[in-house]
C-alpha atoms as a PDB file:
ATOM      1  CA  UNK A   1       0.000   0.000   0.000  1.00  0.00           C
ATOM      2  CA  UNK A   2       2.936   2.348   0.914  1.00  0.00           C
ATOM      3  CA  UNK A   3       4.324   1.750  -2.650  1.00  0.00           C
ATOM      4  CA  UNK A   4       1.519   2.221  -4.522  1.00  0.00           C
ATOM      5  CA  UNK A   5       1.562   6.271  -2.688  1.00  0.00           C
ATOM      6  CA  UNK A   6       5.132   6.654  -2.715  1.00  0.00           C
ATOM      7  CA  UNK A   7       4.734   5.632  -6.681  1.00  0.00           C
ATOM      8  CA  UNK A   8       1.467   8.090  -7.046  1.00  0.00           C
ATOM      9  CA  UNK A   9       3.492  10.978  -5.844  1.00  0.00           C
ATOM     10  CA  UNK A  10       6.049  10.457  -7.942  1.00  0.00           C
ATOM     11  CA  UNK A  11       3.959  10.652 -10.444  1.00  0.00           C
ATOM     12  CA  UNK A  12       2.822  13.733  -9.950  1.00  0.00           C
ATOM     13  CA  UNK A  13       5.866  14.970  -9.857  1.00  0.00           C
ATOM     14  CA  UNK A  14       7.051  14.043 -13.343  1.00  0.00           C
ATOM     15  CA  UNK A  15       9.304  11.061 -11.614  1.00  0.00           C
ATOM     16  CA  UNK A  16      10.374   7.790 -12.472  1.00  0.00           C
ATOM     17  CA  UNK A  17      10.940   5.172 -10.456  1.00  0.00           C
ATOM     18  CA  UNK A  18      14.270   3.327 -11.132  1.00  0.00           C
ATOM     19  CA  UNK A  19      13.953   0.288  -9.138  1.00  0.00           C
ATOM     20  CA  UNK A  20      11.702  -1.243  -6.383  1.00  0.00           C
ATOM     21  CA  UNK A  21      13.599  -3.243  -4.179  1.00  0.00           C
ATOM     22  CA  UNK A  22      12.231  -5.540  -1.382  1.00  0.00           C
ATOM     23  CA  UNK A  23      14.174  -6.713   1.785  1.00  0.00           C
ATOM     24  CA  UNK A  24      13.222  -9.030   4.722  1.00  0.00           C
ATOM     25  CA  UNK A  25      13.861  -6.670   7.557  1.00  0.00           C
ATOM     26  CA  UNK A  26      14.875  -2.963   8.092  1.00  0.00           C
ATOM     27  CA  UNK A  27      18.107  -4.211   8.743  1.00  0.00           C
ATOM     28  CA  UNK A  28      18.516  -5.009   5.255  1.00  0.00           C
ATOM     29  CA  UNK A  29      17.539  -1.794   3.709  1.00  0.00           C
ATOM     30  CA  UNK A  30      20.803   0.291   3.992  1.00  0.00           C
ATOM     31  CA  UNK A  31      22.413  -2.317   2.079  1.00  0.00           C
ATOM     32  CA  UNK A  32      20.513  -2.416  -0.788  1.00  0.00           C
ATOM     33  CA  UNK A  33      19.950   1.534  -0.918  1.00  0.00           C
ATOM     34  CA  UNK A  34      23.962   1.444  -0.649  1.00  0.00           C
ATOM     35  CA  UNK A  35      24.213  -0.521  -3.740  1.00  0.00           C
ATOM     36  CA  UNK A  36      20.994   1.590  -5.753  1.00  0.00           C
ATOM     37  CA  UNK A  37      22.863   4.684  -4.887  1.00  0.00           C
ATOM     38  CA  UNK A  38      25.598   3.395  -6.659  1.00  0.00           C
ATOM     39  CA  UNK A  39      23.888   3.959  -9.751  1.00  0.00           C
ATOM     40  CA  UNK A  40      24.821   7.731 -11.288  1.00  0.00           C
ATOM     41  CA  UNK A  41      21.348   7.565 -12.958  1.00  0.00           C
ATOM     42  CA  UNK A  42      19.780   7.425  -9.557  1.00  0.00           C
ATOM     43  CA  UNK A  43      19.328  10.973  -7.901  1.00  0.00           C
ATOM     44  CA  UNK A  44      17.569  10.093  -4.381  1.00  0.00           C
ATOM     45  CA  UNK A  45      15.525   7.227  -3.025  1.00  0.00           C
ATOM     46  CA  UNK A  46      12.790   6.465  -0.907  1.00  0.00           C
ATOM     47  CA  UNK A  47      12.539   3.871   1.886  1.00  0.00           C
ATOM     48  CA  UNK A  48       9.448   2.708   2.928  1.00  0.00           C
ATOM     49  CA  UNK A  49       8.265   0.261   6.044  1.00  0.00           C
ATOM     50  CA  UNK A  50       6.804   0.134   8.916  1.00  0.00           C
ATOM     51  CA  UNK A  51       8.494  -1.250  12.692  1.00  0.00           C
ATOM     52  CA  UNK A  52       6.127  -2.386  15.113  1.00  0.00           C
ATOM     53  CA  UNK A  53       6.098  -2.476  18.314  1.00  0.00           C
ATOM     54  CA  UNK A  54       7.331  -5.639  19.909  1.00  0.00           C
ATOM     55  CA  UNK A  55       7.794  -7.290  23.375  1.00  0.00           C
ATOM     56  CA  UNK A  56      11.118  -5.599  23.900  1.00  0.00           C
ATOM     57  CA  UNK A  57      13.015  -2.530  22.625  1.00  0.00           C
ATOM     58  CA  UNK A  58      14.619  -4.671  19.966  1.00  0.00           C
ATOM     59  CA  UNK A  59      12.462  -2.459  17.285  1.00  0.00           C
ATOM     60  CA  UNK A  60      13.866   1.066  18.837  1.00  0.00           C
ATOM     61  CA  UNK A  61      17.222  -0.356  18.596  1.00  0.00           C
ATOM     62  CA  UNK A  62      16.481  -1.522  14.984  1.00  0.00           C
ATOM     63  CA  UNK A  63      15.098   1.824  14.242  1.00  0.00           C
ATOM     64  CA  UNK A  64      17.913   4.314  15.711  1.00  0.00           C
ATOM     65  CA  UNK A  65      20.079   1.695  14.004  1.00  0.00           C
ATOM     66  CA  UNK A  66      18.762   2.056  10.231  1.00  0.00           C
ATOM     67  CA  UNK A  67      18.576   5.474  10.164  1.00  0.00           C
ATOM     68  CA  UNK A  68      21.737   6.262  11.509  1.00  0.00           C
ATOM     69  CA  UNK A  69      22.953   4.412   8.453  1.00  0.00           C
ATOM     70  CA  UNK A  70      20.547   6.045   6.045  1.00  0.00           C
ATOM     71  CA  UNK A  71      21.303   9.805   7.274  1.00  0.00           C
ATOM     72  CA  UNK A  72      25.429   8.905   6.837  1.00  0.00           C
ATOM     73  CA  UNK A  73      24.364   6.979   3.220  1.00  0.00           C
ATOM     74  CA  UNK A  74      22.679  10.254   2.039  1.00  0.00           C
ATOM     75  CA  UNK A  75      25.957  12.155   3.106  1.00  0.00           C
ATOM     76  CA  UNK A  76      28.436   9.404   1.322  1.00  0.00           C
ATOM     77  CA  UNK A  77      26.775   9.548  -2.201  1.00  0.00           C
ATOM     78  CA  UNK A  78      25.695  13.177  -1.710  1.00  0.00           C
ATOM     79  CA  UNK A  79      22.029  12.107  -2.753  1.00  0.00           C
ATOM     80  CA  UNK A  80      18.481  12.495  -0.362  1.00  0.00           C
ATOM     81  CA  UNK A  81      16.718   9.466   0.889  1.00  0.00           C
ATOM     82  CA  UNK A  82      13.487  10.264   2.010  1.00  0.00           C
ATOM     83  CA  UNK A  83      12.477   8.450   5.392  1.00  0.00           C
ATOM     84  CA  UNK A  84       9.008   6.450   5.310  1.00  0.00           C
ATOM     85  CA  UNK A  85       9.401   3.890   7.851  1.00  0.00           C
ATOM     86  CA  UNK A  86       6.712   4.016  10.428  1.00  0.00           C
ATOM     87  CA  UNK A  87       7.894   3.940  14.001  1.00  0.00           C
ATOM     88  CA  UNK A  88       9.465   2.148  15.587  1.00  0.00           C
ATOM     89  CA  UNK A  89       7.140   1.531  18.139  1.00  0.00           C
ATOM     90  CA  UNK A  90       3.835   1.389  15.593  1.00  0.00           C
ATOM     91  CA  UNK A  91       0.925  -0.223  17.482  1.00  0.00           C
ATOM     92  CA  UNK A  92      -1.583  -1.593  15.144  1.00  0.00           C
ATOM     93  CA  UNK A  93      -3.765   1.191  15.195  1.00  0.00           C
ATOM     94  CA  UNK A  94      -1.116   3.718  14.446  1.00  0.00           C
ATOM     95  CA  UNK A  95      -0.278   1.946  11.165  1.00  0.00           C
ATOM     96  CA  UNK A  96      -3.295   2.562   8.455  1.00  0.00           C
ATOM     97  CA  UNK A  97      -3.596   6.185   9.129  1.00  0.00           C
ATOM     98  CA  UNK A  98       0.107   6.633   8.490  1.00  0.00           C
ATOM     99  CA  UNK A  99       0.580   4.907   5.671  1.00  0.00           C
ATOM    100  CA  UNK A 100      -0.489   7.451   2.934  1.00  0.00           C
ATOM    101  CA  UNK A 101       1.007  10.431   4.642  1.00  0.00           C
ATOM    102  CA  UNK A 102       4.157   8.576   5.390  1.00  0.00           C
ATOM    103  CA  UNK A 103       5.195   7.758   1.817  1.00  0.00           C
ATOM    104  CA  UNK A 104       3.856  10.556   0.576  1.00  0.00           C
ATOM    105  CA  UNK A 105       6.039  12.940   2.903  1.00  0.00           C
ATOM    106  CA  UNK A 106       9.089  10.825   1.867  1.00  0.00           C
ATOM    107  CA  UNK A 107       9.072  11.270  -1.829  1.00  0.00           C
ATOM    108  CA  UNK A 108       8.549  14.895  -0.989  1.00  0.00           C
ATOM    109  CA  UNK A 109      11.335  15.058   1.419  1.00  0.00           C
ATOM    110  CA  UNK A 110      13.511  13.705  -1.992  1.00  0.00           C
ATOM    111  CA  UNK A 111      11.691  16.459  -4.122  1.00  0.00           C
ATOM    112  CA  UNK A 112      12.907  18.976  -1.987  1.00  0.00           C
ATOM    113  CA  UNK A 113      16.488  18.062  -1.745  1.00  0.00           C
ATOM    114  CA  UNK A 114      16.936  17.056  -5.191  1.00  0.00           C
ATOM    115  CA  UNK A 115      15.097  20.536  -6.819  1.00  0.00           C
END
């Protein structure tokens, strides 16, 4: 559901959307926006998710831990990555009404970097 926003905004904004690519945790996703950044014809991206909450703070250390690594990926390659990921800490009810704002905000957040 997040993609099919993140995509609509781009849209609107005249974008195209390189690549799509899908990892098993959030642990995963600073790897593979490493190696998309990579790529001179790719000027930003967007990463999307959502981290519950869980039984211990295992999802807050998750969090604080992927976008540490996103933040000092946008200043290695010198491109934006806009931030989507809901929580950590998202109870159920917290999710649905932040989906569409969430990766909405984050293809905006590349908008306004890239110009």
């Amino acid at each position: 559901m997040m993609l099919e926003y993140a995509r609509d905004e781009a849209e609107a904004k005249n974008w195209e959307i390189a690549e799509v690519a899908w990892v098993p945790g959030s642990m995963e996703a600073p790897l593979a926006l490493d190696r998309m950044l990579q790529n001179e014809d790719v000027h930003g991206a967007v990463v999307l998710g959502i981290i519950e909450r869980g039984q211990t703070d295992h999802g807050l250390v998750m969090g604080q831990s992927v976008t540490k690594a996103i933040i000092e990926l946008q200043i290695v390659h010198n491109k934006p990555i806009g931030l989507g990921i809901i929580g950590p800490g998202a109870e159920p009810e917290h999710i649905e009404p932040r989906l569409e704002p969430h990766a909405r905000a984050a293809v905006g957040a590349v908008a306004a970097m890239v110009g």
